[in-house]
C-alpha atoms as a PDB file:
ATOM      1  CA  UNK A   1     -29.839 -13.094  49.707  1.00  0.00           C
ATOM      2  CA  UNK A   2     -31.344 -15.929  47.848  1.00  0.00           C
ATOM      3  CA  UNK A   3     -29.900 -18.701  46.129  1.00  0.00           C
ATOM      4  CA  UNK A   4     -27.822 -17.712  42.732  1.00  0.00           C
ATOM      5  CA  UNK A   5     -27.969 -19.939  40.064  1.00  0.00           C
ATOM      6  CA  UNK A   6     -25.553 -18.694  36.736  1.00  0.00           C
ATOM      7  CA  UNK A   7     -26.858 -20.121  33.505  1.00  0.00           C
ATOM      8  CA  UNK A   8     -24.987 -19.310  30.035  1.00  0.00           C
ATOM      9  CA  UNK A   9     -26.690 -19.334  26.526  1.00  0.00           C
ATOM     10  CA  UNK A  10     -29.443 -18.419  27.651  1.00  0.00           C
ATOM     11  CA  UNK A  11     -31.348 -18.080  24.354  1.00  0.00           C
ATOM     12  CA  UNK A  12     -35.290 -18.766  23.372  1.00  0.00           C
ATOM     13  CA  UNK A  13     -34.816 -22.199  23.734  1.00  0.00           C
ATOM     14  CA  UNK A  14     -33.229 -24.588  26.423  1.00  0.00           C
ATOM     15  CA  UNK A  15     -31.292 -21.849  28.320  1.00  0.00           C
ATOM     16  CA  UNK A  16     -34.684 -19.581  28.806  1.00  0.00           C
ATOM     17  CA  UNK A  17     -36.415 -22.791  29.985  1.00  0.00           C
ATOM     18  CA  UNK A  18     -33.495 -23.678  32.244  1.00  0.00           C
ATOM     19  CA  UNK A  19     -33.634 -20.003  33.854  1.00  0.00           C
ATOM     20  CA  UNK A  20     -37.272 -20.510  34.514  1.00  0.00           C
ATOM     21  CA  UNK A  21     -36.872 -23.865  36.195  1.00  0.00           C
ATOM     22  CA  UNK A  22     -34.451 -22.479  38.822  1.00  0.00           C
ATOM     23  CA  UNK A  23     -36.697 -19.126  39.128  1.00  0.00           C
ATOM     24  CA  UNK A  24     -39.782 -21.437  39.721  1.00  0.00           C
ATOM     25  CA  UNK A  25     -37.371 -23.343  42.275  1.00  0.00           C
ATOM     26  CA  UNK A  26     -36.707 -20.132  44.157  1.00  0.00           C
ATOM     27  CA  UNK A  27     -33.253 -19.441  43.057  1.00  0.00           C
ATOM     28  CA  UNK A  28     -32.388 -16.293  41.643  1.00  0.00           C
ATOM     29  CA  UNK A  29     -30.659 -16.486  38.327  1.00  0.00           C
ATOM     30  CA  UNK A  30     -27.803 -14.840  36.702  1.00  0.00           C
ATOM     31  CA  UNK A  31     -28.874 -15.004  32.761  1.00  0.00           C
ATOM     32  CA  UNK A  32     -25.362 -14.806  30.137  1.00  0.00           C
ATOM     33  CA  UNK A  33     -26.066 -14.472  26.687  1.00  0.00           C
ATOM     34  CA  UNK A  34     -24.399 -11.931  23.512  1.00  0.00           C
ATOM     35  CA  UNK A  35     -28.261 -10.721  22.925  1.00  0.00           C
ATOM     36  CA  UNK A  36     -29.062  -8.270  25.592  1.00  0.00           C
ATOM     37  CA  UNK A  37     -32.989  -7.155  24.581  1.00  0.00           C
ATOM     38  CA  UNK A  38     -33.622 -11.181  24.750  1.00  0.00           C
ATOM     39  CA  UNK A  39     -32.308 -11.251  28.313  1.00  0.00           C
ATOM     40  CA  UNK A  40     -33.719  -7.779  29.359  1.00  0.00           C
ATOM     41  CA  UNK A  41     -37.290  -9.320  27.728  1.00  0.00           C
ATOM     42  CA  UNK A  42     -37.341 -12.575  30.082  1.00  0.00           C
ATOM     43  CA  UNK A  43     -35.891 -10.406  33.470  1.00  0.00           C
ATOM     44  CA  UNK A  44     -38.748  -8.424  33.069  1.00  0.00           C
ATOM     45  CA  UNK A  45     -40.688 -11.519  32.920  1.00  0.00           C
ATOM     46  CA  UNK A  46     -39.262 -12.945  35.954  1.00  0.00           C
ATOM     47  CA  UNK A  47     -38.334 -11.164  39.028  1.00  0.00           C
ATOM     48  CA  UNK A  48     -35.581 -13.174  40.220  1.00  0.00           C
ATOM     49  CA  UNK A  49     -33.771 -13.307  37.198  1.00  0.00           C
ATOM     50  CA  UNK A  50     -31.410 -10.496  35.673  1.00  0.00           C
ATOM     51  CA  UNK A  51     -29.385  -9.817  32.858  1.00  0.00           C
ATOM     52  CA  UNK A  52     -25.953  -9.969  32.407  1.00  0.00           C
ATOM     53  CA  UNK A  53     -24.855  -9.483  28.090  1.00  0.00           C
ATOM     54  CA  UNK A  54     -21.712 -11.345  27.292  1.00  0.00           C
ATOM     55  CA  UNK A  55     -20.039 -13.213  24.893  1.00  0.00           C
ATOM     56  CA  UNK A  56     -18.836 -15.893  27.151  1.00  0.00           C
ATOM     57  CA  UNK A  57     -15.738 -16.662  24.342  1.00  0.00           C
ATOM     58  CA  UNK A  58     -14.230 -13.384  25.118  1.00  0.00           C
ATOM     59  CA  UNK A  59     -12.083 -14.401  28.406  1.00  0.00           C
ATOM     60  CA  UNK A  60     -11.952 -10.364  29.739  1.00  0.00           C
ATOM     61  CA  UNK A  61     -15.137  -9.607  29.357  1.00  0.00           C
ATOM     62  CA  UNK A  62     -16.394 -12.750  30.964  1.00  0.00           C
ATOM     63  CA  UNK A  63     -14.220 -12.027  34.026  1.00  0.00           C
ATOM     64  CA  UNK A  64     -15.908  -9.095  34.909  1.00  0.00           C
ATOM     65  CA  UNK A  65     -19.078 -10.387  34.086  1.00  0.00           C
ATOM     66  CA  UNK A  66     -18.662 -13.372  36.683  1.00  0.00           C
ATOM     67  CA  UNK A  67     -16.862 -11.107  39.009  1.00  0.00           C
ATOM     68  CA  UNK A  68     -20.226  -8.317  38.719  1.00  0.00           C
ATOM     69  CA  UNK A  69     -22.707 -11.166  39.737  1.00  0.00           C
ATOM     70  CA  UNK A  70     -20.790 -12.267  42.553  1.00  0.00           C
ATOM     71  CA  UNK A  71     -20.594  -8.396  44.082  1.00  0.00           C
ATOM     72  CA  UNK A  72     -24.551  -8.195  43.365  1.00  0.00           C
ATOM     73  CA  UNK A  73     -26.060 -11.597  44.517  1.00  0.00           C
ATOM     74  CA  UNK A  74     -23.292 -13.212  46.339  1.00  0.00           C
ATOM     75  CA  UNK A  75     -21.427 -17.022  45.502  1.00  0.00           C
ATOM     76  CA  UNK A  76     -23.468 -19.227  42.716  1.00  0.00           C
ATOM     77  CA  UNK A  77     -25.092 -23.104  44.619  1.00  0.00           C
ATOM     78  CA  UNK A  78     -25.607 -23.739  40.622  1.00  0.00           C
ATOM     79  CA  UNK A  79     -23.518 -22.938  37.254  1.00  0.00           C
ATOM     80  CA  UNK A  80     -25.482 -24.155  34.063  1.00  0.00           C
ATOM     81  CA  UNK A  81     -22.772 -23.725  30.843  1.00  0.00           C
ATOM     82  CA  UNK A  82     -25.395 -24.022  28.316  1.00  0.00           C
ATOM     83  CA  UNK A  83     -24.116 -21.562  25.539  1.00  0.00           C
ATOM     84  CA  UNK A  84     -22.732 -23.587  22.809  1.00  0.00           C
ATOM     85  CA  UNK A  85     -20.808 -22.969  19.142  1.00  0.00           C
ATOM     86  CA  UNK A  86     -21.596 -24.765  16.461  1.00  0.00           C
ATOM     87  CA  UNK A  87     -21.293 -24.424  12.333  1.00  0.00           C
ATOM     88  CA  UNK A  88     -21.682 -27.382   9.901  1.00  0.00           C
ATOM     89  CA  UNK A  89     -19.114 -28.548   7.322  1.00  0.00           C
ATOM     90  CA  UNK A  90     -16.094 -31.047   7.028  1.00  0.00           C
ATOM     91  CA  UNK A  91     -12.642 -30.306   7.696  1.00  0.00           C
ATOM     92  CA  UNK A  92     -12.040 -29.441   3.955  1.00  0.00           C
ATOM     93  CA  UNK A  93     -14.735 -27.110   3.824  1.00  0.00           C
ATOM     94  CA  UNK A  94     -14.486 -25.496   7.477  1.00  0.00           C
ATOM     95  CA  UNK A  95     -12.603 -22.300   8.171  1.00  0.00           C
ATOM     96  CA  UNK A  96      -9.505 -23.179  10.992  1.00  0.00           C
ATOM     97  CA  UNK A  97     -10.972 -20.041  12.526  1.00  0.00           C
ATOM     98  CA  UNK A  98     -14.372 -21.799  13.035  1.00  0.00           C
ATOM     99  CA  UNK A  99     -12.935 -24.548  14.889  1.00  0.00           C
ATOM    100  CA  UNK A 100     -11.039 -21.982  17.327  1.00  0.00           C
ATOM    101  CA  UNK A 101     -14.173 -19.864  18.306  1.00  0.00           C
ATOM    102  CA  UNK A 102     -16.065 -23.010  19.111  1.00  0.00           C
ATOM    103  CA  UNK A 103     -13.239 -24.438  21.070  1.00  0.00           C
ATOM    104  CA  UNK A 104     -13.525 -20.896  22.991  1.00  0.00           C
ATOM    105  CA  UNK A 105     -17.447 -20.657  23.858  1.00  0.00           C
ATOM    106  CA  UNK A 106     -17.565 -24.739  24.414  1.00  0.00           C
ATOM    107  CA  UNK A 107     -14.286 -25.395  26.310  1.00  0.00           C
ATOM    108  CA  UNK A 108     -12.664 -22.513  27.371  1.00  0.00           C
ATOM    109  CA  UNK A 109     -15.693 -20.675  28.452  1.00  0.00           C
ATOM    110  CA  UNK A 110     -15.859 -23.905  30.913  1.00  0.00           C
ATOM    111  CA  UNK A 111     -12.703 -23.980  32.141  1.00  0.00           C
ATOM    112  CA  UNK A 112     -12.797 -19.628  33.291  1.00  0.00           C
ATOM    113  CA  UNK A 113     -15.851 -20.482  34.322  1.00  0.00           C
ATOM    114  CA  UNK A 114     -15.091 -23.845  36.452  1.00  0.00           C
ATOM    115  CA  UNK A 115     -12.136 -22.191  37.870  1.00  0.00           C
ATOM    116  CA  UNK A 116     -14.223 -19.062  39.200  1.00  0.00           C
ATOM    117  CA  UNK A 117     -17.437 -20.984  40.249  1.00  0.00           C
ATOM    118  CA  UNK A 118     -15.822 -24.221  41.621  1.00  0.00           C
ATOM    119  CA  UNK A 119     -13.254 -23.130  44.091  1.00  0.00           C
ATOM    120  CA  UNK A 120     -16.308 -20.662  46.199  1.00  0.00           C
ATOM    121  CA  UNK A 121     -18.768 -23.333  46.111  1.00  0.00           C
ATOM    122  CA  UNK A 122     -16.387 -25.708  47.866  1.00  0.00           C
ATOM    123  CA  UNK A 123     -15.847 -22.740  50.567  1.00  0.00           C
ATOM    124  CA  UNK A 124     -19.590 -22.167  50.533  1.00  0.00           C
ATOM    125  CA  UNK A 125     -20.491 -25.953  51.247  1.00  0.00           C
ATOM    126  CA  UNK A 126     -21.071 -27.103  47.950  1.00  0.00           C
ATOM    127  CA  UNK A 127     -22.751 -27.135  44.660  1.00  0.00           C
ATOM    128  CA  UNK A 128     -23.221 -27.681  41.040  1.00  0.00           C
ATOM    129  CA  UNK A 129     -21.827 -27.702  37.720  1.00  0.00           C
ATOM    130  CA  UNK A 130     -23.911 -28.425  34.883  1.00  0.00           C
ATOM    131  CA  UNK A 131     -22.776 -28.840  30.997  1.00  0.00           C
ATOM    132  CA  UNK A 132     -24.909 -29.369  28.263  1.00  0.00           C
ATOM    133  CA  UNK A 133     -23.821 -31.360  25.564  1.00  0.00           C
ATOM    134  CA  UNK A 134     -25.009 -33.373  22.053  1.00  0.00           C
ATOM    135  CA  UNK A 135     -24.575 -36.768  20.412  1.00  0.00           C
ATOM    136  CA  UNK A 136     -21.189 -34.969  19.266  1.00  0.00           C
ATOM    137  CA  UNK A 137     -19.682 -35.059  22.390  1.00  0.00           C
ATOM    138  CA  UNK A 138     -19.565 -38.732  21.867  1.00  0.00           C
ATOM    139  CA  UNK A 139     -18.672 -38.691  17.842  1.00  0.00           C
ATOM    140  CA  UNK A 140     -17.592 -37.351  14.633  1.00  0.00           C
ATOM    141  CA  UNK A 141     -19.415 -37.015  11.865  1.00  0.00           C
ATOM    142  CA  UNK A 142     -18.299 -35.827   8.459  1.00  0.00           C
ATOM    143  CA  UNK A 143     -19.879 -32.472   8.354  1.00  0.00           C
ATOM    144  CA  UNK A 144     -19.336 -31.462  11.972  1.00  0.00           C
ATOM    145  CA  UNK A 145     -15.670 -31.374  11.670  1.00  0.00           C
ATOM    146  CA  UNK A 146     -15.739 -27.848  13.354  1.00  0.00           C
ATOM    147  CA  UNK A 147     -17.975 -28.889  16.503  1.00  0.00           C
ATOM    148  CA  UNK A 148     -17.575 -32.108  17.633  1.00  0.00           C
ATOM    149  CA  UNK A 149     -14.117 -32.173  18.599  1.00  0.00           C
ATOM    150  CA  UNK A 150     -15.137 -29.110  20.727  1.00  0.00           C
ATOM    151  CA  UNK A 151     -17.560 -31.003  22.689  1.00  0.00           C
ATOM    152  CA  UNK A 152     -15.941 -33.911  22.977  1.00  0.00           C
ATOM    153  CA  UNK A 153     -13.076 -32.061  25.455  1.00  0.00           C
ATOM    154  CA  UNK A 154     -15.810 -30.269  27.078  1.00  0.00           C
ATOM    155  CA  UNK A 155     -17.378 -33.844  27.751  1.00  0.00           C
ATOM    156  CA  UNK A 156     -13.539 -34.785  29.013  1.00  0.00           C
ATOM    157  CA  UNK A 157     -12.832 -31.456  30.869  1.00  0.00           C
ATOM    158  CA  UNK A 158     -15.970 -31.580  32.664  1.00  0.00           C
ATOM    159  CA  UNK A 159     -15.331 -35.072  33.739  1.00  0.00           C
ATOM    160  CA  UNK A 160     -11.468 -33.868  34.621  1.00  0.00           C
ATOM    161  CA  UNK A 161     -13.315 -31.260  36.829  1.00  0.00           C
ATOM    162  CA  UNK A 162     -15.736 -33.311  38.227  1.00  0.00           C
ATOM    163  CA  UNK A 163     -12.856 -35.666  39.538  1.00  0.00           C
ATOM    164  CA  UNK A 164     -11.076 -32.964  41.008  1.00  0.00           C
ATOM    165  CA  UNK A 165     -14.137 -30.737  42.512  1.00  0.00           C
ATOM    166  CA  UNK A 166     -16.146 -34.054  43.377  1.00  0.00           C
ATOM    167  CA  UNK A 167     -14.423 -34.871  46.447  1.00  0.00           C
ATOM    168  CA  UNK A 168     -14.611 -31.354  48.024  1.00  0.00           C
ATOM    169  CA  UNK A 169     -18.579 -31.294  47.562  1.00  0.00           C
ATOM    170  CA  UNK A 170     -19.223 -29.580  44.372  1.00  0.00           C
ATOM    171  CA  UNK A 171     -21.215 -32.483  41.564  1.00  0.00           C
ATOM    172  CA  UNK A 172     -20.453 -32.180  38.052  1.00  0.00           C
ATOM    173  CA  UNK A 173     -22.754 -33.606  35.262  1.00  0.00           C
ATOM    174  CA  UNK A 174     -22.548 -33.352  31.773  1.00  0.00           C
ATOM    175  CA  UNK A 175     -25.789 -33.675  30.037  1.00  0.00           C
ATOM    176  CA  UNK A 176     -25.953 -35.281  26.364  1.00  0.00           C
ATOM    177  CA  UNK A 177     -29.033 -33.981  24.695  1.00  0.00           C
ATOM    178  CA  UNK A 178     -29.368 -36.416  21.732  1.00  0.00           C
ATOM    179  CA  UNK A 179     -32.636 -34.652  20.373  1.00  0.00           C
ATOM    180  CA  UNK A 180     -34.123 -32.324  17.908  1.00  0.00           C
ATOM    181  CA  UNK A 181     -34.709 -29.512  20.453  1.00  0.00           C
ATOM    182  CA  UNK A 182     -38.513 -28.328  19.795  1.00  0.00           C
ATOM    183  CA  UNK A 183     -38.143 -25.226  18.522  1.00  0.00           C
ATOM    184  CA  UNK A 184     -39.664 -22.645  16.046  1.00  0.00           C
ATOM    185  CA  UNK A 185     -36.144 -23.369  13.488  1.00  0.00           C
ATOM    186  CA  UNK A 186     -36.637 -26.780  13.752  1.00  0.00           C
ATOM    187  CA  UNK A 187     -40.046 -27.242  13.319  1.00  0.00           C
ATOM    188  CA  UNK A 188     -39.830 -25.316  10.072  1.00  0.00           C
ATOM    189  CA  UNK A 189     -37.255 -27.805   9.396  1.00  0.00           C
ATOM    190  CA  UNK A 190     -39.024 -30.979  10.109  1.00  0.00           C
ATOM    191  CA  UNK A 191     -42.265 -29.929   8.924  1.00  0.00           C
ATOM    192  CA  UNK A 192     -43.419 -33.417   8.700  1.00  0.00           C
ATOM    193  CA  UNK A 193     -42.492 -34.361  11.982  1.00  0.00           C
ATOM    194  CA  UNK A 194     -44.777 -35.341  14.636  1.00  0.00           C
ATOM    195  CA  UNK A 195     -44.700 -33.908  17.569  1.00  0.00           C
ATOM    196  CA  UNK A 196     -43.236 -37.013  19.380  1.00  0.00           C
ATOM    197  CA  UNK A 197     -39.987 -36.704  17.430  1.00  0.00           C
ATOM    198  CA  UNK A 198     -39.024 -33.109  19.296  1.00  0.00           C
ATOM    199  CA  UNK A 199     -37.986 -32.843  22.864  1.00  0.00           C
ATOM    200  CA  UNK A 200     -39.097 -29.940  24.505  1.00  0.00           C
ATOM    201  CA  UNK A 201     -36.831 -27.176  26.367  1.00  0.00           C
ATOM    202  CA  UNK A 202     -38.747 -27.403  29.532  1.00  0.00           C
ATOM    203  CA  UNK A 203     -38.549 -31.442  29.859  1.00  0.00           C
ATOM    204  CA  UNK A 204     -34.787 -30.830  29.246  1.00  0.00           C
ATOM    205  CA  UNK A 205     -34.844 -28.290  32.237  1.00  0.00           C
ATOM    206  CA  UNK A 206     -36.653 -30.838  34.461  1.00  0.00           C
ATOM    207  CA  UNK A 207     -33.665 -33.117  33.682  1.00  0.00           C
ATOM    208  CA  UNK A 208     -30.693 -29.923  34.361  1.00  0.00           C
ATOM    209  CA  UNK A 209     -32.455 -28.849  37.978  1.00  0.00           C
ATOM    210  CA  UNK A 210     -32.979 -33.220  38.944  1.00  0.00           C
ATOM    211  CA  UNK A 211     -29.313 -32.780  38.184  1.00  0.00           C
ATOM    212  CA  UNK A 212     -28.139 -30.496  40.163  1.00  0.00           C
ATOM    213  CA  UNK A 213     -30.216 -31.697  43.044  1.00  0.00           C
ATOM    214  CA  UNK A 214     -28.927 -35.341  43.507  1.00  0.00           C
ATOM    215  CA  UNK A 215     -28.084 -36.758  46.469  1.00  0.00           C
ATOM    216  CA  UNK A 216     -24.160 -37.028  47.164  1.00  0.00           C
ATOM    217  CA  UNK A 217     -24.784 -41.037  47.751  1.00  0.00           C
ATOM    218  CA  UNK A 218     -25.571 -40.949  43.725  1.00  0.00           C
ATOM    219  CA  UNK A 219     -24.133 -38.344  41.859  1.00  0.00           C
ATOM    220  CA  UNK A 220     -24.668 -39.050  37.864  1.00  0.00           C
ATOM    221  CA  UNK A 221     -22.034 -37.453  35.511  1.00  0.00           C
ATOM    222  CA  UNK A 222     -22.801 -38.878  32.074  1.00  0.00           C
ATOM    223  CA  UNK A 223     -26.632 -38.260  31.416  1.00  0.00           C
ATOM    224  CA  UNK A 224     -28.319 -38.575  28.414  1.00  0.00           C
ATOM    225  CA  UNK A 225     -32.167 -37.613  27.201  1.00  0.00           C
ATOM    226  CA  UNK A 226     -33.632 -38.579  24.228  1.00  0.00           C
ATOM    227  CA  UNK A 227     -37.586 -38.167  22.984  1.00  0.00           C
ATOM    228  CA  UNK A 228     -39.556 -41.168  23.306  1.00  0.00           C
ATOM    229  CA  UNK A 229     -40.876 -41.093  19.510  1.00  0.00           C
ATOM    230  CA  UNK A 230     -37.514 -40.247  17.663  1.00  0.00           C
ATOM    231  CA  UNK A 231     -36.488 -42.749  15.147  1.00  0.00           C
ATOM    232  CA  UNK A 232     -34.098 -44.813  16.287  1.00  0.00           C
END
């Protein structure tokens, strides 16, 4: 049985680039995401990988999602929580509701899923648990009211995690992606933009799998990637 990685959000963006990574690296890799053709598309693409369709903010149905994987490829060496929630406004304009569902695909979703994965890699021998984050982890701008508290306790619950699942073998990272992810959206966005200002999904990959492959003498948490031509 090979290696399982488990990587959430896996959308057309970052979380397909971070499923091809660990494919090229051998693994095979549970892909979580609500759209199901998307992730039947990229299994067929790559052998290793397969679909699993679920909306990680539903606790139930993410249960027997997690528990399906582990009865058809064994315990996870790697768990990538890549699938965010976001919306834009300011507390005045933002929907309580809003808030809520974020809180459940950024922080909950981490917590089911750090409770499941953590406790069998330690048995197994070890592993990784990788979060990716955004500038908002780290502050609060007016019109994101409804997002960056939610990544901000993911930032702290990961870290809580990492504490308590560092010393039995298992690193935790959280990854702060303070970039205009290249993609077709935000090109059409930032149609003047060269293409130094974007940082591209498979660099940020390359940065997820160096991640989850440091040595135990120098485990990072708190990483951060940036573009080299963004304005600063």
């Amino acid at each position: 049985m090979k290696t399982l990685a488990i990587v959430t959000g896996v959308g057309p963006g970052t979380g397909a680039a971070i499923v091809r990574r660990f494919h090229e690296g051998g693994f095979q890799v549970a892909m979580l995401a609500r759209n199901a053709d998307r992730l039947a598309a990229l299994a067929n693409e790559l052998p290793k990988a397969f679909a699993v369709p679920c909306d990680v903010a539903d606790a139930p149905s993410l249960q027997v999602a997690l528990d399906g994987i582990e009865t058809r490829a064994g315990t996870s060496k790697v768990l990538v929580h890549n699938a965010v929630g976001g919306a834009f406004g300011n507390f005045l304009d933002m929907k309580p509701e809003v808030l809520e569902r974020n809180f459940r695909v950024n922080v909950m979703a981490l917590m089911h899923l750090a409770r499941w994965a953590a406790p069998r890699m330690a048995t197994a021998g070890g592993g990784a648990i990788i979060v990716t984050g955004n500038t908002s982890a780290l502050r609060g701008k007016a019109n994101f009211a409804a997002f960056a508290p939610t990544k901000a306790a993911q930032r702290i619950l990961a870290e809580s995690i990492a504490r308590t699942m560092g010393p039995r073998g298992i690193h935790v990272a959280y990854l702060v992606i303070d970039a205009v992810i290249d993609l077709e959206w935000q090109r059409k966005n930032n149609p003047q933009k060269p293409d130094d200002f974007f940082c591209r999904p498979a660099d940020i990959a390359d940065e997820v799998w160096r991640l989850a492959h440091q040595p135990k003498s120098a485990w990072s948490f708190l990483a951060e990637v940036r573009p080299y031509g963004e304005n600063w």
